[in-house]
N, C-alpha and C. Protein backbone atom coordinates (compact mmCIF):
# COMPACT_ATOMS: atom_id res chain seq x y z
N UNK A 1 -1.90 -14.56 8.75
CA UNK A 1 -1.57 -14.24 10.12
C UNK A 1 -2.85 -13.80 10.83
N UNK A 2 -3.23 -14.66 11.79
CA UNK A 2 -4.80 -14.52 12.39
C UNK A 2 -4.34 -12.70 12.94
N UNK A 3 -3.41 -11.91 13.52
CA UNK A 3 -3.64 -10.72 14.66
C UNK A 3 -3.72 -9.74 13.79
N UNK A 4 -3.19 -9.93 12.37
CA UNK A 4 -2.42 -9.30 11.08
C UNK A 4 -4.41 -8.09 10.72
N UNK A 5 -4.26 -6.91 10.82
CA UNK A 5 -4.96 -5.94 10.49
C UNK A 5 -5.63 -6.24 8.89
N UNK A 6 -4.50 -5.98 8.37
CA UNK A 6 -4.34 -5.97 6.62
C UNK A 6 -5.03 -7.69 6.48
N UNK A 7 -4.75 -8.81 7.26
CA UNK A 7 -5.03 -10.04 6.70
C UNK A 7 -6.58 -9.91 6.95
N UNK A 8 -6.56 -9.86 8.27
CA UNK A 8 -8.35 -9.48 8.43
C UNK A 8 -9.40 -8.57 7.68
N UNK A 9 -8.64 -7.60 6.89
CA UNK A 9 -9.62 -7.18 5.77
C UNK A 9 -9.34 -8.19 4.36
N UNK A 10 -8.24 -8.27 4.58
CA UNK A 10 -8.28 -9.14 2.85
C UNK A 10 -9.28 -10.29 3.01
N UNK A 11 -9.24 -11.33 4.79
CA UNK A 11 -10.62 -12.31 4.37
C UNK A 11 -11.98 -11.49 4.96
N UNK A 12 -12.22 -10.02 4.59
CA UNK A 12 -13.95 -9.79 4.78
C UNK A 12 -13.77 -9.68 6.37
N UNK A 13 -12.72 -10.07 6.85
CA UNK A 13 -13.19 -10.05 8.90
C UNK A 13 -13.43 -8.12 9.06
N UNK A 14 -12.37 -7.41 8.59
CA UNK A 14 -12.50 -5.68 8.79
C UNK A 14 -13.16 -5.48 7.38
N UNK A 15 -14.27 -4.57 7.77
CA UNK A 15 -14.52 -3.29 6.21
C UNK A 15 -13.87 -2.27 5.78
N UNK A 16 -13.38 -2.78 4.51
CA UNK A 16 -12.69 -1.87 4.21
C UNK A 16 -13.13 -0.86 2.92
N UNK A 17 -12.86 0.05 2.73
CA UNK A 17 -13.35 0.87 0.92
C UNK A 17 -12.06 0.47 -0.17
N UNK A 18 -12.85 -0.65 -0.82
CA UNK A 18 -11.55 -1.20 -1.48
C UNK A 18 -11.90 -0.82 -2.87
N UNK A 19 -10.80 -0.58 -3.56
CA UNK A 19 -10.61 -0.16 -4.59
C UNK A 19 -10.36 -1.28 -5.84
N UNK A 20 -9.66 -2.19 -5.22
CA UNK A 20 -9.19 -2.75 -6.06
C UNK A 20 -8.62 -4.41 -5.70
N UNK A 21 -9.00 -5.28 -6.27
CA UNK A 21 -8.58 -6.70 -5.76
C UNK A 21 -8.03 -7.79 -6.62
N UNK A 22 -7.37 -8.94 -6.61
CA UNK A 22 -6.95 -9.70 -7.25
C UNK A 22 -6.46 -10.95 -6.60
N UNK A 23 -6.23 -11.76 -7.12
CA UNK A 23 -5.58 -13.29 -6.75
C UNK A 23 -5.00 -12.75 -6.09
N UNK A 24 -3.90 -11.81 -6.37
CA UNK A 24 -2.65 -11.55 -5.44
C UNK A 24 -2.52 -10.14 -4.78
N UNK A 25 -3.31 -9.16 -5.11
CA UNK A 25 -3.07 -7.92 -4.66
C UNK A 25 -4.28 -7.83 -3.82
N UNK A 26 -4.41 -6.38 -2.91
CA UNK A 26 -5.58 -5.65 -2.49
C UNK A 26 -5.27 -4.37 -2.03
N UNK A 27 -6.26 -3.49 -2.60
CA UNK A 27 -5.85 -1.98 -2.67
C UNK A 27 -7.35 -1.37 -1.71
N UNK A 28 -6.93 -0.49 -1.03
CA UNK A 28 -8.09 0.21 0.02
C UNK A 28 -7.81 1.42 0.11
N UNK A 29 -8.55 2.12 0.29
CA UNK A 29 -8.22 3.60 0.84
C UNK A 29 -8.51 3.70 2.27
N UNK A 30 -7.07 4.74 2.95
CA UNK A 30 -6.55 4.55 4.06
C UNK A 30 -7.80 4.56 4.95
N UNK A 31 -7.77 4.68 6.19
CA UNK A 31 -9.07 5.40 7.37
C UNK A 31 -8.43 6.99 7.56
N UNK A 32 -7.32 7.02 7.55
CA UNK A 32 -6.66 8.67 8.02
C UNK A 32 -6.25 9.34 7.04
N UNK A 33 -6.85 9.66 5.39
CA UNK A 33 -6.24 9.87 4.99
C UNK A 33 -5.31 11.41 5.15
N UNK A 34 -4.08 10.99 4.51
CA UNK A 34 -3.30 12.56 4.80
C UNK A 34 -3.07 13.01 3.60
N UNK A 35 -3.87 13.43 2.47
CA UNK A 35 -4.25 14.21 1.22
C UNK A 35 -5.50 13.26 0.29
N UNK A 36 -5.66 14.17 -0.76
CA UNK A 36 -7.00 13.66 -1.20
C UNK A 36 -7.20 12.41 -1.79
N UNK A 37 -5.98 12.28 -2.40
CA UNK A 37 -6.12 10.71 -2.87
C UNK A 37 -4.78 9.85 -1.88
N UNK A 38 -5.06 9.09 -0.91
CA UNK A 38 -4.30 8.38 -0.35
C UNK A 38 -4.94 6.48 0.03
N UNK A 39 -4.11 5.72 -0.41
CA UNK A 39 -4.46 3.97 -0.42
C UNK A 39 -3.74 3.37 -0.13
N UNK A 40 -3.57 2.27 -0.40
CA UNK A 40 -2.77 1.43 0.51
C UNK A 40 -3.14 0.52 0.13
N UNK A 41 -1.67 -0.35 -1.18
CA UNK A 41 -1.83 -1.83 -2.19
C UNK A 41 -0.90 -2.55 -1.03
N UNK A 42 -1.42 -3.71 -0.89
CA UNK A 42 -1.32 -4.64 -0.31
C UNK A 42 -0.94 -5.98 -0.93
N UNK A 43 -0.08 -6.81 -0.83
CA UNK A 43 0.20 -8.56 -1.03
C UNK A 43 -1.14 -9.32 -0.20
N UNK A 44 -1.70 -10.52 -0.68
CA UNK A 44 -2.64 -10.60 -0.10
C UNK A 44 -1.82 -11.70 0.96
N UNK A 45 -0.86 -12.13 0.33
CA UNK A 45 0.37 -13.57 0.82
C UNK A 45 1.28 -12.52 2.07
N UNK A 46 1.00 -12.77 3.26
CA UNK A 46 2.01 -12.06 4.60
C UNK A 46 3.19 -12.02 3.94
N UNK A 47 3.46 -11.28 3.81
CA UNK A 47 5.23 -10.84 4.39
C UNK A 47 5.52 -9.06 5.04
N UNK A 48 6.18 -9.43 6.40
CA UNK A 48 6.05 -9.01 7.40
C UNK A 48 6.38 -7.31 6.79
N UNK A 49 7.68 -7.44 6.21
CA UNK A 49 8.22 -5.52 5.39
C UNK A 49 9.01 -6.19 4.38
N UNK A 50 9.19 -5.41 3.61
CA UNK A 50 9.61 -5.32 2.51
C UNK A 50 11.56 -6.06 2.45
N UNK A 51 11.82 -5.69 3.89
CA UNK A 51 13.29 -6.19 4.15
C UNK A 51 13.05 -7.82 4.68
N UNK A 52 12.10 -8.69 4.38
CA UNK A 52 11.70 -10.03 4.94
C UNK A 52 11.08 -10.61 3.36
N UNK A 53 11.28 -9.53 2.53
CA UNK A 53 10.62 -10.42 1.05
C UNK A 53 11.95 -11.23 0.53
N UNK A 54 11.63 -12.12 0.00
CA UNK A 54 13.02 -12.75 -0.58
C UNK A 54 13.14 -13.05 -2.23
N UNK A 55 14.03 -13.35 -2.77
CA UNK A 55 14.18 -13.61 -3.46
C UNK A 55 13.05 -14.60 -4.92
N UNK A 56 12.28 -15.27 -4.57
CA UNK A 56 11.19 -15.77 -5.25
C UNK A 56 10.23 -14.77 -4.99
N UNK A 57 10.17 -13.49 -4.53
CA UNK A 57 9.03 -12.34 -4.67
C UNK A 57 8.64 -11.41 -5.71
N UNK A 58 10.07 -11.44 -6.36
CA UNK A 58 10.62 -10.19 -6.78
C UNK A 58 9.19 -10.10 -7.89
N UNK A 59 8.81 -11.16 -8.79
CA UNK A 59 7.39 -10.97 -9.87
C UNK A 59 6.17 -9.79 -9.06
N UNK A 60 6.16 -11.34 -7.90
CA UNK A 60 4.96 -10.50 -6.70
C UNK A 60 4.83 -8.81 -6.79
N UNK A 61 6.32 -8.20 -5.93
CA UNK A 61 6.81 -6.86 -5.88
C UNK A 61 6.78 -5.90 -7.22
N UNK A 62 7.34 -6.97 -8.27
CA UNK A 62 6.47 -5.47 -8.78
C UNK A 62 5.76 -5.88 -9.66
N UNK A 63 4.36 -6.60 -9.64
CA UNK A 63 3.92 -6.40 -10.00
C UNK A 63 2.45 -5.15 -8.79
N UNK A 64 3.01 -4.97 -7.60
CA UNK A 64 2.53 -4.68 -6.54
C UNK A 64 2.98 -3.27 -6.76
N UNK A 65 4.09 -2.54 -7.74
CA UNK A 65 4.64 -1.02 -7.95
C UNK A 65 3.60 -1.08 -9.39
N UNK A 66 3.90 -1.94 -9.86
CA UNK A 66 3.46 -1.65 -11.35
C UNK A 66 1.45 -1.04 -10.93
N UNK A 67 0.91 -1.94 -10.32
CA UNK A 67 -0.49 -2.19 -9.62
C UNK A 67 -0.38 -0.44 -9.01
N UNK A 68 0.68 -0.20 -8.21
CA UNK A 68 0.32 1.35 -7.48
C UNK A 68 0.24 2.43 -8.58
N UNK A 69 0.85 2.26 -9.32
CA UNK A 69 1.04 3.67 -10.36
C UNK A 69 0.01 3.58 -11.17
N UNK A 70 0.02 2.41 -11.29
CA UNK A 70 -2.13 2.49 -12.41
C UNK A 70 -3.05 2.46 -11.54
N UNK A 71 -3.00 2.56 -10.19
CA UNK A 71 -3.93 2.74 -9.20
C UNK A 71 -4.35 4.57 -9.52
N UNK A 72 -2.96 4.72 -9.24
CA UNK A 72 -2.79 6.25 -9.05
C UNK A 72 -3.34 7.07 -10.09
N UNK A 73 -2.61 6.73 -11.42
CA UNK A 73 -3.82 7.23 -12.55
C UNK A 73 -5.01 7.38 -12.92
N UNK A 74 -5.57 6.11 -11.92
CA UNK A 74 -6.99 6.24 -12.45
C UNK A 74 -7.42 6.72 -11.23
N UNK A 75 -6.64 7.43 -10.03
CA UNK A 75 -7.94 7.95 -9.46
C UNK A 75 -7.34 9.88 -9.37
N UNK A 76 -6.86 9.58 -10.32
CA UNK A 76 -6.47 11.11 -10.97
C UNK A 76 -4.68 11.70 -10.88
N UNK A 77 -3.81 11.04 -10.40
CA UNK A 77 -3.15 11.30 -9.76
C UNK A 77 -1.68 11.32 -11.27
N UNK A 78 -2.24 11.43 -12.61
CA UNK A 78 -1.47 10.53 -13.35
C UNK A 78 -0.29 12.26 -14.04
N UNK A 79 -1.56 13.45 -14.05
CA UNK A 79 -1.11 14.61 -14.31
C UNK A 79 0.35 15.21 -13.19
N UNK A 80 -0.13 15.05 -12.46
CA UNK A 80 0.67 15.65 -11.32
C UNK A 80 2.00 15.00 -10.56
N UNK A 81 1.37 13.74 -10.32
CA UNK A 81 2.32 12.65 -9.81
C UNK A 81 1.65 12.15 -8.55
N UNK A 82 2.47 11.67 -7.63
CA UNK A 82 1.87 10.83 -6.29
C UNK A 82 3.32 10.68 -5.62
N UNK A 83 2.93 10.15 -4.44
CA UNK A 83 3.98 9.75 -3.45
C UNK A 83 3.73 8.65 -3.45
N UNK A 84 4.82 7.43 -3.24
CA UNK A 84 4.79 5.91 -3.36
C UNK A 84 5.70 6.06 -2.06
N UNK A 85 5.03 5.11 -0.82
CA UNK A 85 6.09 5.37 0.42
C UNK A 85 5.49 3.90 0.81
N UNK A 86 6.91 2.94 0.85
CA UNK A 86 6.73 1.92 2.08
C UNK A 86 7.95 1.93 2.77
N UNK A 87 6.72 2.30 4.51
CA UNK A 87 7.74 2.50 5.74
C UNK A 87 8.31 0.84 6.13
N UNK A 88 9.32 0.74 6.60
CA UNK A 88 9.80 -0.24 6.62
C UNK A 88 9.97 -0.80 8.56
N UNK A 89 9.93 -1.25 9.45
CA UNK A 89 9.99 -1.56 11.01
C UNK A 89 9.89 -0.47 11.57
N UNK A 90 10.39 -0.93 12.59
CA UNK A 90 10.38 0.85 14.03
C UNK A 90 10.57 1.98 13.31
N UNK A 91 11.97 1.92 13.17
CA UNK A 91 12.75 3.45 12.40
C UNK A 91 12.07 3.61 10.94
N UNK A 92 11.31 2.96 10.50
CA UNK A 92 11.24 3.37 9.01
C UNK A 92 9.46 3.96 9.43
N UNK A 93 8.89 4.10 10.12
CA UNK A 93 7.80 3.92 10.96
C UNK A 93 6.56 3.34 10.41
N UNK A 94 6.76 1.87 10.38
CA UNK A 94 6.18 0.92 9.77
C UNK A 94 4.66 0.62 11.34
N UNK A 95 3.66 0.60 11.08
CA UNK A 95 3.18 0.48 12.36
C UNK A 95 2.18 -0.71 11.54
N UNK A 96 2.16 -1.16 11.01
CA UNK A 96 1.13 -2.73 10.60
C UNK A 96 2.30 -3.20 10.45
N UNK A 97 2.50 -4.84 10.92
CA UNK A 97 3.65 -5.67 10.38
C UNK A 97 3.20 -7.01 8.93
N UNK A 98 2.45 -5.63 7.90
CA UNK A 98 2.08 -6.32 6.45
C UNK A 98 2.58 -5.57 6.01
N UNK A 99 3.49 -5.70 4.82
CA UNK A 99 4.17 -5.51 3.48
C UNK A 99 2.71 -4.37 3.20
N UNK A 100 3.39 -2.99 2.67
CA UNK A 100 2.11 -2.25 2.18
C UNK A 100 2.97 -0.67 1.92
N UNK A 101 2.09 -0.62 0.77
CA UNK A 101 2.57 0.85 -0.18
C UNK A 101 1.20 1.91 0.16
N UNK A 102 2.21 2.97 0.68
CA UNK A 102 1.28 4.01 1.02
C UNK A 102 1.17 4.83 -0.64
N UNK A 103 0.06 5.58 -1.28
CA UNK A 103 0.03 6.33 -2.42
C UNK A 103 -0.69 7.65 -2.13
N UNK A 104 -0.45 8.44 -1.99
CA UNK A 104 -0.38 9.63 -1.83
C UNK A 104 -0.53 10.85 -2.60
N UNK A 105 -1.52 11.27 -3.11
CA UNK A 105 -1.75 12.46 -4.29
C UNK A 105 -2.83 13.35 -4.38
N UNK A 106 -2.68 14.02 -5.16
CA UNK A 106 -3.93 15.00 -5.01
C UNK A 106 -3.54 16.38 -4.61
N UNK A 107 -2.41 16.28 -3.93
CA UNK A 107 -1.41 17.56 -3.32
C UNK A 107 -0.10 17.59 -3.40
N UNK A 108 0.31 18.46 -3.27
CA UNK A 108 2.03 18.41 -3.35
C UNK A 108 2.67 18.41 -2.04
N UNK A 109 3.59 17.57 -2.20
CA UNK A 109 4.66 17.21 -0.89
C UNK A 109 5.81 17.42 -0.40
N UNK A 110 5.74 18.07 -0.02
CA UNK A 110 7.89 18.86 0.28
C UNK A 110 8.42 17.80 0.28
N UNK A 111 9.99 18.30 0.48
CA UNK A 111 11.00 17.03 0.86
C UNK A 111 11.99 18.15 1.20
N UNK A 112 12.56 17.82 2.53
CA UNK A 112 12.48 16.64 3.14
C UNK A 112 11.06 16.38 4.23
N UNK A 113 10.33 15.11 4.11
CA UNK A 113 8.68 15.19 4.79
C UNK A 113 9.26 15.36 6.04
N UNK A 114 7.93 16.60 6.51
CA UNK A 114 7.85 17.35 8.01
C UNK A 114 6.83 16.55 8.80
């Protein structure tokens, strides 16, 4: 998707601090982050949210959860735990329209999030 944020770093158009890459994945750490370890694994293949993936994804998907939680370990997050959050459209407050897992750690997180 040429307007697509997330597509423009996966081909080199935005710089990003990437962590991590593959045929099919790409992992960056955020620009805002909101605690010490926070990234953002990515499909490198568009799909718009997570409620637009279909049925031939499902390998893709997790191998895209499986990819976040060994992200998370190795950048320390394996003792304590992490937050795994994908916002989903308007109401879910999705603001890139790319498929993408926020990871979150380093601190602890109430619930219900303020």
């Amino acid at each position: 998707m040429s307007d697509c944020i997330f597509c423009k770093i996966i081909h080199g158009e935005i710089p990003s601090k990437k962590i991590y890459e593959d045929e099919e994945l790409c992992a960056f750490h955020d620009v805002t982050p909101q605690s010490p370890v926070h990234f953002l694994l990515i499909p490198k293949r568009h799909i718009r949210n997570i409620m637009e993936a279909e049925m031939n994804d499902t390998a893709l998907l997790g191998r895209l959860l499986y990819k976040a939680q060994e992200l998370a370990v190795t950048l320390g997050c394996g003792e304590n735990g992490a937050r795994f959050v994908i916002n989903c459209k308007k109401d879910g407050g999705q603001t890139v329209d790319h498929l993408h897992i926020h990871v979150l750690g380093g601190r602890y997180f109430d619930w219900p999030p303020g």
